[in-house]
Protein backbone atom coordinates (compact mmCIF):
# COMPACT_ATOMS: atom_id res chain seq x y z
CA UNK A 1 -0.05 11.80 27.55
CA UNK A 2 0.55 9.45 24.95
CA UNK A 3 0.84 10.38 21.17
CA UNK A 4 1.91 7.94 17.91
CA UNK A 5 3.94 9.94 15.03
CA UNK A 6 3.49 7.49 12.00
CA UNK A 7 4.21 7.74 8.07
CA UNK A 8 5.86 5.88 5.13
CA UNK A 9 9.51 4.78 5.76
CA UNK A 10 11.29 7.75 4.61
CA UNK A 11 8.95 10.14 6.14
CA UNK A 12 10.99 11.56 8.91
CA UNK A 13 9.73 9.93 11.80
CA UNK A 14 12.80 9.45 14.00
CA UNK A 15 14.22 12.63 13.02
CA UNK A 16 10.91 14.55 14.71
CA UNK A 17 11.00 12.09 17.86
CA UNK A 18 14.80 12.64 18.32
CA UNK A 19 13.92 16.26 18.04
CA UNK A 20 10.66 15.95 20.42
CA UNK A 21 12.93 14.03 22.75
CA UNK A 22 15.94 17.03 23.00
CA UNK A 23 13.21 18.94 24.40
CA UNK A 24 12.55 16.62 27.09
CA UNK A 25 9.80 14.78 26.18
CA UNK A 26 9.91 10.25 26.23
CA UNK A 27 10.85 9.38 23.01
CA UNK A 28 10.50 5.43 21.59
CA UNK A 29 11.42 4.32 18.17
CA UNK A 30 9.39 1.49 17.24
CA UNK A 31 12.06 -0.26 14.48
CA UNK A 32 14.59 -0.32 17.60
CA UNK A 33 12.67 -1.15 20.56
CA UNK A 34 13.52 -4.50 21.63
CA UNK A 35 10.97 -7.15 21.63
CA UNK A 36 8.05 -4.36 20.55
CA UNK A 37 7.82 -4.99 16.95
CA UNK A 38 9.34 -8.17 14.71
CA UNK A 39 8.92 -9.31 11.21
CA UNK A 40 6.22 -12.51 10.99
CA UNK A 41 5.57 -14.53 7.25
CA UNK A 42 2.02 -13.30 6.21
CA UNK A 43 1.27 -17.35 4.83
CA UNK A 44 2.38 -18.65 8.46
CA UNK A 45 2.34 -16.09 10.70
CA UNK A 46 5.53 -17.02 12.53
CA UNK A 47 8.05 -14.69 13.33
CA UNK A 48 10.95 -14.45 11.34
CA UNK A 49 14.24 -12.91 11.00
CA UNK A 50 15.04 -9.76 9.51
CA UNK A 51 15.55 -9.56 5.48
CA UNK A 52 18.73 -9.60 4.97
CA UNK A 53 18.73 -9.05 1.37
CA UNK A 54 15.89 -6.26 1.28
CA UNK A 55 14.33 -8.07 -2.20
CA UNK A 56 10.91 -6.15 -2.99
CA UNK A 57 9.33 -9.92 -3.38
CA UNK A 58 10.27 -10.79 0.63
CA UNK A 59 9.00 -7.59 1.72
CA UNK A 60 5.91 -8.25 -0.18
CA UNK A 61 5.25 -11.69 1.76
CA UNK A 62 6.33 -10.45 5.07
CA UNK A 63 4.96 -7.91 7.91
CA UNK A 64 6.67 -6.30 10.48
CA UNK A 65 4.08 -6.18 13.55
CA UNK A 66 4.30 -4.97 16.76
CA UNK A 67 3.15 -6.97 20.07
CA UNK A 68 -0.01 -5.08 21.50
CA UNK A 69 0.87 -6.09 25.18
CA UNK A 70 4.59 -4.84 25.04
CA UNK A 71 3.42 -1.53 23.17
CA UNK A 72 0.58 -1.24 26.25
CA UNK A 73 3.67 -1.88 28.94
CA UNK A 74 5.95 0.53 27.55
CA UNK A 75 3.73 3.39 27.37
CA UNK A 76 2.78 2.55 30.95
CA UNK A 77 5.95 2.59 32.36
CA UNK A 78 6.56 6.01 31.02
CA UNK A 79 3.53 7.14 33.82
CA UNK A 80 2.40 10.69 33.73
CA UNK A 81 5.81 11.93 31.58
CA UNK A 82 4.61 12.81 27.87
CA UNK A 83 5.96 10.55 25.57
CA UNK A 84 6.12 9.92 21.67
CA UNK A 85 6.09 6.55 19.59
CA UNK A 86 7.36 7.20 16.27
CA UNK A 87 7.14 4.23 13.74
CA UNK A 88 5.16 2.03 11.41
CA UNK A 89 3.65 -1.20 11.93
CA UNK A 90 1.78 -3.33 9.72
CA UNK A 91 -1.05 -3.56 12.58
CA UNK A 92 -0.67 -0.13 14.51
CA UNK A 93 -4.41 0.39 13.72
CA UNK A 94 -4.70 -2.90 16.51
CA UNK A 95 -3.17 0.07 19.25
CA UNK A 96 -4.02 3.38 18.18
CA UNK A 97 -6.47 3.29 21.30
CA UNK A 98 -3.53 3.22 23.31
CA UNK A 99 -2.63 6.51 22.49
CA UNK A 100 -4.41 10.55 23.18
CA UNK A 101 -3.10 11.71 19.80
CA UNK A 102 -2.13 9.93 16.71
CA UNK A 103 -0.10 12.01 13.75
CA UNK A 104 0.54 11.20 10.42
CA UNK A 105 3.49 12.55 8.60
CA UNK A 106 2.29 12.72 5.04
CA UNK A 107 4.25 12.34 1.86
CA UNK A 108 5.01 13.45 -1.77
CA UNK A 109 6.16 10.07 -3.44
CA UNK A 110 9.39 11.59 -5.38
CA UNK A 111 11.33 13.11 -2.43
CA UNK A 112 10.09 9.85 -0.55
CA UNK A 113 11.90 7.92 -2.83
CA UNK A 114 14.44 10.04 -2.45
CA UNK A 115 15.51 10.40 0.84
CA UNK A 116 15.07 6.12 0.79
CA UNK A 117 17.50 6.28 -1.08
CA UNK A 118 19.86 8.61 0.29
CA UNK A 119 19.58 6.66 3.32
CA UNK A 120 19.76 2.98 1.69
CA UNK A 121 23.06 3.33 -0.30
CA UNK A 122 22.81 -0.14 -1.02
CA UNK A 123 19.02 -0.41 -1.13
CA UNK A 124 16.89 -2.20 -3.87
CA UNK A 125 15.15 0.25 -5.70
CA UNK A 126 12.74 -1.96 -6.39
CA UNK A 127 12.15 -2.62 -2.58
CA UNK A 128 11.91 0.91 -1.99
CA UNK A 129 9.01 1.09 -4.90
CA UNK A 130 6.63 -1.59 -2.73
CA UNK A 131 6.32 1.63 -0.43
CA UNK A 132 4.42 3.11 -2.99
CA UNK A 133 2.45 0.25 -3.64
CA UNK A 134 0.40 0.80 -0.58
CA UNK A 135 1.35 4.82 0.32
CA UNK A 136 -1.74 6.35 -0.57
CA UNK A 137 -4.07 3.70 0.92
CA UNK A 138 -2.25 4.00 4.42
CA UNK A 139 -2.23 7.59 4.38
CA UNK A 140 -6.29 7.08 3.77
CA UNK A 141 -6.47 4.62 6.01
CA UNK A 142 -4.69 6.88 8.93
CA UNK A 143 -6.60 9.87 8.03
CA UNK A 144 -9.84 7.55 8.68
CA UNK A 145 -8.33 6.65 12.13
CA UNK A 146 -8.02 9.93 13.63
CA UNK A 147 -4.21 10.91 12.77
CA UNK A 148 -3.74 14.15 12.35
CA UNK A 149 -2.14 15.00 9.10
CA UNK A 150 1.68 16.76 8.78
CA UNK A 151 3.18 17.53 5.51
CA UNK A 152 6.61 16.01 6.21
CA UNK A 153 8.21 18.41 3.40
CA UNK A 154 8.70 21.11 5.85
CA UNK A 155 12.09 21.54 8.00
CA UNK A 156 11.86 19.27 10.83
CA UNK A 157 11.69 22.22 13.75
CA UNK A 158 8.64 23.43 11.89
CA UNK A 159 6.68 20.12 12.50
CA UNK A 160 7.93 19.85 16.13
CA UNK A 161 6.41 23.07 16.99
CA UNK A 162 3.13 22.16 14.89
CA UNK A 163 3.20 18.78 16.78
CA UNK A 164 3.66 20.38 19.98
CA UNK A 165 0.78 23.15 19.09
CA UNK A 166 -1.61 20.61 17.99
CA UNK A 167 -0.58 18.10 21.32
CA UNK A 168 -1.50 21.77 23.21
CA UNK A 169 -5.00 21.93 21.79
């Protein structure tokens, strides 16, 4: 079976895959898949390269999309094995059909922010705030999708085993 883990950068979504895939389950990572996902300019929509700077204003301007057709071949070639997508995309809603079971890790803005920046030590707090310019209305819109809602506050072996529950039932 097939299943998407999504949420806001920050939310914990590689952590749970890694986790998910110690247990012996496929585990791909969107942001480091080659060829699966790239950054395109939203005025042009050519690909571009990767913001080097991470200024809030580029990120605003820019989308990081990933290629329907390579998202549909990957999961294929993982054939009857159970595997996990973790990641965000600016158009995952164009390939949530492609997967059984889509969860959302949810978020509390504050220790969002701050694992961002624990994680960034040389981050733009200001880039990290566009996040939370569009949080709550992809967390809607995900809800309104089908994704089954995690609160990603809880210690990462407790959302593995709800995960795997919830894939049970």
């Amino acid at each position: 079976m097939r299943y998407f883990i999504t949420g806001t950068p920050g939310s914990g979504k590689t952590t749970i895959g890694k986790l998910l895939q110690e247990k012996g389950y496929g585990f791909v990572d969107s942001d480091h898949t080659p060829g699966l996902a790239r950054w395109y300019n939203d005025k042009t929509g050519e690909a571009v390269p990767p913001n080097p700077t991470e200024d809030a204003e580029w990120y605003r301007q820019h989308s990081w999309n990933w290629d329907r057709e390579k998202l549909k071949e990957l999961l294929d070639s993982y054939g009857e094995k159970d595997v996990f997508v973790c990641g965000i995309t600016s158009n995952q809603t164009n390939g949530l059909d492609l997967f059984d079971k889509v969860f959302l890790l949810t978020s509390n803005k504050e220790e969002l922010r701050t694992r961002m920046l624990n994680r960034r030590n040389t981050a733009d707090p200001e880039a990290i705030d566009t996040v939370f310019e569009w949080h709550d209305a992809f967390e809607s819109e995900m809800i309104l999708h089908g994704a089954i809602p995690i609160d990603s506050s809880q210690e990462p072996n407790i959302i593995v085993n709800e995960i795997l529950f919830t894939k049970l039932s």
